[in-house]
C-alpha atoms as a PDB file:
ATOM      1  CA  UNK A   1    -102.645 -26.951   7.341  1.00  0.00           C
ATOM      2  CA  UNK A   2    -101.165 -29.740   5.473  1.00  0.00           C
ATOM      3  CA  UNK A   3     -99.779 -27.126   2.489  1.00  0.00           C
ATOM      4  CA  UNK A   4     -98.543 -25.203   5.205  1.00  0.00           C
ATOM      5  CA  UNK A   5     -96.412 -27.989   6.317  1.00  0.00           C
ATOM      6  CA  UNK A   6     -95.264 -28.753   2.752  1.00  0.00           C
ATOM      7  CA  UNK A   7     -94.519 -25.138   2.321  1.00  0.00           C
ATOM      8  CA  UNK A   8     -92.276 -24.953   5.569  1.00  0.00           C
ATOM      9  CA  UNK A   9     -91.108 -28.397   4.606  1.00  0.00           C
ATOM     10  CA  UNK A  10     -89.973 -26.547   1.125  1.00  0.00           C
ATOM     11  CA  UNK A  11     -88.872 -23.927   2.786  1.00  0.00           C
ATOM     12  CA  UNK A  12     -86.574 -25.776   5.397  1.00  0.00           C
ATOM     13  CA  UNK A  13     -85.682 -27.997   2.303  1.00  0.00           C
ATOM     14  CA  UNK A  14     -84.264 -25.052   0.728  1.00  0.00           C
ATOM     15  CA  UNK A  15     -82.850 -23.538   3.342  1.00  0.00           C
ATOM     16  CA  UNK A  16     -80.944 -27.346   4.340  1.00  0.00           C
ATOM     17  CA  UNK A  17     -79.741 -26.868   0.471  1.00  0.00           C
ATOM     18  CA  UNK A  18     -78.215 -23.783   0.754  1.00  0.00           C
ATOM     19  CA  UNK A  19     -76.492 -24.364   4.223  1.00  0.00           C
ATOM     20  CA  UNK A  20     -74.835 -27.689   2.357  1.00  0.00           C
ATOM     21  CA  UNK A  21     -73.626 -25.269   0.106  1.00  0.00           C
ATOM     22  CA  UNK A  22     -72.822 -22.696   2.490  1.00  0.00           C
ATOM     23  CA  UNK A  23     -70.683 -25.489   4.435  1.00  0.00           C
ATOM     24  CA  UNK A  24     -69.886 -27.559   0.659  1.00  0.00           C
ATOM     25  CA  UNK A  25     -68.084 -23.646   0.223  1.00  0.00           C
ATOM     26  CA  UNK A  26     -66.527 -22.886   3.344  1.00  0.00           C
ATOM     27  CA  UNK A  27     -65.445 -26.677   2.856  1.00  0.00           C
ATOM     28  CA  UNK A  28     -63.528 -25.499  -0.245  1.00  0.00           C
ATOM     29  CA  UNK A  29     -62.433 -22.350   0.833  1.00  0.00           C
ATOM     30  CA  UNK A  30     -60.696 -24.562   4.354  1.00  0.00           C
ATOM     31  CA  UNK A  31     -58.857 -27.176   1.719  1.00  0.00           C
ATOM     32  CA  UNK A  32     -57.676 -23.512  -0.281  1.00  0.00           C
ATOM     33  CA  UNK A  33     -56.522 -22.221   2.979  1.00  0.00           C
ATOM     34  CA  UNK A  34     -54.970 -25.963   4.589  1.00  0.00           C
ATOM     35  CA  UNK A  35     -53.528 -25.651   0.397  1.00  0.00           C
ATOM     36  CA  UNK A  36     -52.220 -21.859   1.057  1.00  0.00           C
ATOM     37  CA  UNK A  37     -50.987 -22.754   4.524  1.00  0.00           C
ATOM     38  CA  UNK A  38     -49.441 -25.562   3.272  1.00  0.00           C
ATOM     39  CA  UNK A  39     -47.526 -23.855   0.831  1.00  0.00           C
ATOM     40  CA  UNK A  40     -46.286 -20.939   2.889  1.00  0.00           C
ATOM     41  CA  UNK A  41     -45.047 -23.369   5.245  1.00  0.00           C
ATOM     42  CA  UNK A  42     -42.599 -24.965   2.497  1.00  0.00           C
ATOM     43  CA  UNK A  43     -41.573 -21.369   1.449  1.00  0.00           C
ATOM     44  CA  UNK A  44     -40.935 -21.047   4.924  1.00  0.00           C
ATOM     45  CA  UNK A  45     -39.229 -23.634   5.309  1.00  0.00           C
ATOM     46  CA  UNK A  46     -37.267 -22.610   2.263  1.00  0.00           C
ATOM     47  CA  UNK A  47     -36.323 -19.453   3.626  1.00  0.00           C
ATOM     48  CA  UNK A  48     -35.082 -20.643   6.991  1.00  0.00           C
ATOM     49  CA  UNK A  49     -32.505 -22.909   4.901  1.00  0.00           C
ATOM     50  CA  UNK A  50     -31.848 -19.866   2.720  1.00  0.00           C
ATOM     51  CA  UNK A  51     -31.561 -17.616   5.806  1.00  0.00           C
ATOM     52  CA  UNK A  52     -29.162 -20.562   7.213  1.00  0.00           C
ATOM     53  CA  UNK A  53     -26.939 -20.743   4.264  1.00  0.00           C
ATOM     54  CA  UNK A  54     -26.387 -16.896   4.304  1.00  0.00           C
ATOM     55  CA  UNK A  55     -25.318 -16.951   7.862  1.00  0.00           C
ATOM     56  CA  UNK A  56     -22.891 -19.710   7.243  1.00  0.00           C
ATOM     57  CA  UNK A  57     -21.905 -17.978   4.372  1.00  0.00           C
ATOM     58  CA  UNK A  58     -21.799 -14.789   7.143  1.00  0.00           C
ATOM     59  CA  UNK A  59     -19.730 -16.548   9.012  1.00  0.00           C
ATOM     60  CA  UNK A  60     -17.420 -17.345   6.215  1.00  0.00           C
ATOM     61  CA  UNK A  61     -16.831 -14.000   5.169  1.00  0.00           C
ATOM     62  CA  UNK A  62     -16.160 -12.345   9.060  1.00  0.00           C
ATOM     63  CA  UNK A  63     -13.293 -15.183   9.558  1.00  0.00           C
ATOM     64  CA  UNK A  64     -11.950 -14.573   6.073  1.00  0.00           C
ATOM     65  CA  UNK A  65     -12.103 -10.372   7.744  1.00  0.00           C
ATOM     66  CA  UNK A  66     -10.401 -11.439  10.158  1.00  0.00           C
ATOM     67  CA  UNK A  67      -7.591 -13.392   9.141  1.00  0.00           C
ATOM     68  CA  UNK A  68      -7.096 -10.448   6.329  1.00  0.00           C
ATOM     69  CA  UNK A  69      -7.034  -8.024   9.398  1.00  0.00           C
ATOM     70  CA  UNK A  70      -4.634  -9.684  10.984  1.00  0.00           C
ATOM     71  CA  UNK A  71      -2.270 -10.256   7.965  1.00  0.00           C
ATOM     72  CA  UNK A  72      -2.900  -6.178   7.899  1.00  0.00           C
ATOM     73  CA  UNK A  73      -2.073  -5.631  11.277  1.00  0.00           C
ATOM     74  CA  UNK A  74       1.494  -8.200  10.539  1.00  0.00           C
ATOM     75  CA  UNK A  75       2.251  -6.448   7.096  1.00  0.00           C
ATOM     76  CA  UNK A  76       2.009  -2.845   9.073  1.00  0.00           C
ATOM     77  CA  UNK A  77       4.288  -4.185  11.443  1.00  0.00           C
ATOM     78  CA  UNK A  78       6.653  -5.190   9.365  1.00  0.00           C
ATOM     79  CA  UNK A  79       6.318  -1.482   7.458  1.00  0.00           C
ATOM     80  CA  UNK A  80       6.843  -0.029  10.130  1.00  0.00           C
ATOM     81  CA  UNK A  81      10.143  -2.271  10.709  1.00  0.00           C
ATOM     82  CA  UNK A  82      11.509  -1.840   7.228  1.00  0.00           C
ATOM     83  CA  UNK A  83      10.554   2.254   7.517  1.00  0.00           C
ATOM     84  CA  UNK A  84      13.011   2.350  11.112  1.00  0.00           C
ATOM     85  CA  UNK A  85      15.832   0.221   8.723  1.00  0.00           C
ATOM     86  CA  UNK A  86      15.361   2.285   6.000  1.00  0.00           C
ATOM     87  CA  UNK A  87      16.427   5.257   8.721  1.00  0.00           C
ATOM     88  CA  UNK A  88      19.163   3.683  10.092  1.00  0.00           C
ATOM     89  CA  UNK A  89      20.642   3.257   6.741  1.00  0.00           C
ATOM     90  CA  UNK A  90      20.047   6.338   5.378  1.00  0.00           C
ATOM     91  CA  UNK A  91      21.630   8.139   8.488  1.00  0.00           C
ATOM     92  CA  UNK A  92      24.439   5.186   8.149  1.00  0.00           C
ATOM     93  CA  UNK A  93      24.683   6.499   4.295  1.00  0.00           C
ATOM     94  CA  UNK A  94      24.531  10.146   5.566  1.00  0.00           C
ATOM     95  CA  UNK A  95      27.142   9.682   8.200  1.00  0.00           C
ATOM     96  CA  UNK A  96      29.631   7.988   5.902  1.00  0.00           C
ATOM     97  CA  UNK A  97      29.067  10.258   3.107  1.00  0.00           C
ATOM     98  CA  UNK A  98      30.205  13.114   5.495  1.00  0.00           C
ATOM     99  CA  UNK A  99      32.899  10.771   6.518  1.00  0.00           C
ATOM    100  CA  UNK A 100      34.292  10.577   2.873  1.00  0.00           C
ATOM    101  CA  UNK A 101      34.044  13.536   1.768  1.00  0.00           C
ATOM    102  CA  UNK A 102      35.549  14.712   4.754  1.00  0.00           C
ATOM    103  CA  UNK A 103      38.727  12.578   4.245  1.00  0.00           C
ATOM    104  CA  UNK A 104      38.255  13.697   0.574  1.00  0.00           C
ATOM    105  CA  UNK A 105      38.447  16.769   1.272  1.00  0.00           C
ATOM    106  CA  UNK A 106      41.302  16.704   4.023  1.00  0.00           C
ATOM    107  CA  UNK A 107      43.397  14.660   1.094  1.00  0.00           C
ATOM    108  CA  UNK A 108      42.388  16.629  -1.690  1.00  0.00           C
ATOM    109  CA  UNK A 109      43.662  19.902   0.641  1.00  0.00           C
ATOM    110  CA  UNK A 110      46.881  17.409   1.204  1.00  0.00           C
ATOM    111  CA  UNK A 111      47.312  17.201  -2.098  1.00  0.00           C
ATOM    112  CA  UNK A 112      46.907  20.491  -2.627  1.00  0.00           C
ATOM    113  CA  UNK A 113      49.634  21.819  -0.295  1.00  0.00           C
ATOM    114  CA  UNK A 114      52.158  19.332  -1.619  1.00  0.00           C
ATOM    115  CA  UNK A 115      51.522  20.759  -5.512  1.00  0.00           C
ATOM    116  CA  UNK A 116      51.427  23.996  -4.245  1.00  0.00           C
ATOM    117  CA  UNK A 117      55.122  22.648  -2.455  1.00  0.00           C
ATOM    118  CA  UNK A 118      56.635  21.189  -5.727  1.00  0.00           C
ATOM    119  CA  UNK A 119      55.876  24.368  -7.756  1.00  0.00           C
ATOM    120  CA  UNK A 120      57.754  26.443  -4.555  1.00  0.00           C
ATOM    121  CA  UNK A 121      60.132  24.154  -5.106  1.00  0.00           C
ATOM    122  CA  UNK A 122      60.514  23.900  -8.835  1.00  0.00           C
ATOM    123  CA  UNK A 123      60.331  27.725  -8.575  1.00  0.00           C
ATOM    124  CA  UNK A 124      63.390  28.318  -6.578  1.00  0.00           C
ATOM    125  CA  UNK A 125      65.072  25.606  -8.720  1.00  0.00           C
ATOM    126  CA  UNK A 126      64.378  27.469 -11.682  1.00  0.00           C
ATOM    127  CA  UNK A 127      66.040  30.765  -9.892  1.00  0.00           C
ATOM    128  CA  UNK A 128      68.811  28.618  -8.989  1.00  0.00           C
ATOM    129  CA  UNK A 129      69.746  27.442 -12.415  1.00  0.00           C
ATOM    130  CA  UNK A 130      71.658  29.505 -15.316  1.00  0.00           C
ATOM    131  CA  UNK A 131      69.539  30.704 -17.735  1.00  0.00           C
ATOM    132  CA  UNK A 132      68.813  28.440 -20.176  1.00  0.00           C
ATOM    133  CA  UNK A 133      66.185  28.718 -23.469  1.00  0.00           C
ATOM    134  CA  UNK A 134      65.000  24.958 -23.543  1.00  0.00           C
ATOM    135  CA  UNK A 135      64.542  24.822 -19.343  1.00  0.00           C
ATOM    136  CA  UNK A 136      61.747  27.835 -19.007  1.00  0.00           C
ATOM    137  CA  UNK A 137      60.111  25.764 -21.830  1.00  0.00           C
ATOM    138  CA  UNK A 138      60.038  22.463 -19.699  1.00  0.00           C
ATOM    139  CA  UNK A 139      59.232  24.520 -15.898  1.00  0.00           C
ATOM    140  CA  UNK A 140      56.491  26.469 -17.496  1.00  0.00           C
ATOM    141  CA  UNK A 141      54.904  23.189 -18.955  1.00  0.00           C
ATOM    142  CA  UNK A 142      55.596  21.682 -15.668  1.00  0.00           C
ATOM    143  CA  UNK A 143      53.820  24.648 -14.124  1.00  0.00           C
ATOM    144  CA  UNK A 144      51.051  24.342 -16.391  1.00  0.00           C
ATOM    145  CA  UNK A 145      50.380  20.884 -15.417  1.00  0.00           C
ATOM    146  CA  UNK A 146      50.722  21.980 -11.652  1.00  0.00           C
ATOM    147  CA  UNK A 147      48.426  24.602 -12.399  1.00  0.00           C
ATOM    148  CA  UNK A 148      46.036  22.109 -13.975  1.00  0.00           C
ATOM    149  CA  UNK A 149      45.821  19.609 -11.659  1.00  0.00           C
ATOM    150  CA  UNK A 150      45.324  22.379  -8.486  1.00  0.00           C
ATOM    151  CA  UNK A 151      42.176  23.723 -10.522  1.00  0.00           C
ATOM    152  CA  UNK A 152      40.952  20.386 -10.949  1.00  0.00           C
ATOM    153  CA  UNK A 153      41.276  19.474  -7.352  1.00  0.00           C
ATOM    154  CA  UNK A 154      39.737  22.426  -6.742  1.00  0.00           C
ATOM    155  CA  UNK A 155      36.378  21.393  -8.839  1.00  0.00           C
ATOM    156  CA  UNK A 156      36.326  17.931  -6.927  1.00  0.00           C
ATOM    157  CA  UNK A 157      35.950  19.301  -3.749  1.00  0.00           C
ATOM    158  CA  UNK A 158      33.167  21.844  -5.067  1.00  0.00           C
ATOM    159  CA  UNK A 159      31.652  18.854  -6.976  1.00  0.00           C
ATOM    160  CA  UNK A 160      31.536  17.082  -3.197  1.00  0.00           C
ATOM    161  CA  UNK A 161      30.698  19.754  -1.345  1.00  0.00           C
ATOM    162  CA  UNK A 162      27.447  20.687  -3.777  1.00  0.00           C
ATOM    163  CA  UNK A 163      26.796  16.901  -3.729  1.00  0.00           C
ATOM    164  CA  UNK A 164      26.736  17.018   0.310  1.00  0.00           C
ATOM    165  CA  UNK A 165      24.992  19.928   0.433  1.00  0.00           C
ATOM    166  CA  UNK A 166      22.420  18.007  -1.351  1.00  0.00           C
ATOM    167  CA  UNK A 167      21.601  15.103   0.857  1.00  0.00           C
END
């Protein structure tokens, strides 16, 4: 009975050994895990002040958007503004170009009728006057010139009235 008791006195020995390792391990494996807890904690940590500089940073960026909106919104405005001037000004432009060439036109006609006068007149003086071989000389040059200048008024008002036609 005795080495019975030493046996289960072994046994329990050995047993008692291999719980203190059991708990020696699960010991260890608690101080890994408090060690691993530990650290995710500081990355955690890390994060949230990563996580907090990006929103500031956020932040940042959608009041920067929205002051460059609103300079948009301001520079469309004034687009718009400068687009309506640039209309009145070009119908201001259009009106007075039809205004000049209009009173170009009603002078160059003016013009026109008193040339076309002078050579009636110069016409009938010739008819009037003896015949003479040095005066036809002299009218017909002056009739040239008439002639001339009639044509050229001529091409001034087409020259205005293509350039009208244009605008």
């Amino acid at each position: 009975m005795l080495g019975e008791e030493k046996d289960k006195n072994e046994h329990y020995k050995t047993m008692l050994a291999k719980e203190k390792d059991k708990a020696e391990h699960h010991k260890n494996m608690l101080e890994e895990e408090k060690d691993n807890n530990k650290r995710l904690k500081t990355m955690l940590v890390e994060e949230k002040d990563k996580n907090k500089h990006h929103k500031i940073i956020l932040e940042e960026e959608k009041d920067k958007n929205e002051r460059l909106k609103t300079m948009l919104s301001e520079e469309k405005v004034k687009n718009e503004h400068l687009k309506s001037m640039l209309a009145e000004e070009k119908d201001k432009n259009e009106r007075l170009q039809l205004r000049l060439h209009g009173e170009e036109k009603d002078k160059n006609e003016l013009l026109k009728t008193m040339l076309a006068e002078k050579k009636d007149k110069n016409d009938r003086l010739q008819l009037s006057f003896p015949k003479n071989e040095h005066l036809p000389l002299g009218l017909q040059r002056v009739h040239t010139r008439l002639d001339e200048c009639i044509a050229l008024i001529d091409r001034i008002t087409q020259k205005d009235t293509v350039f009208l036609e244009m605008l």
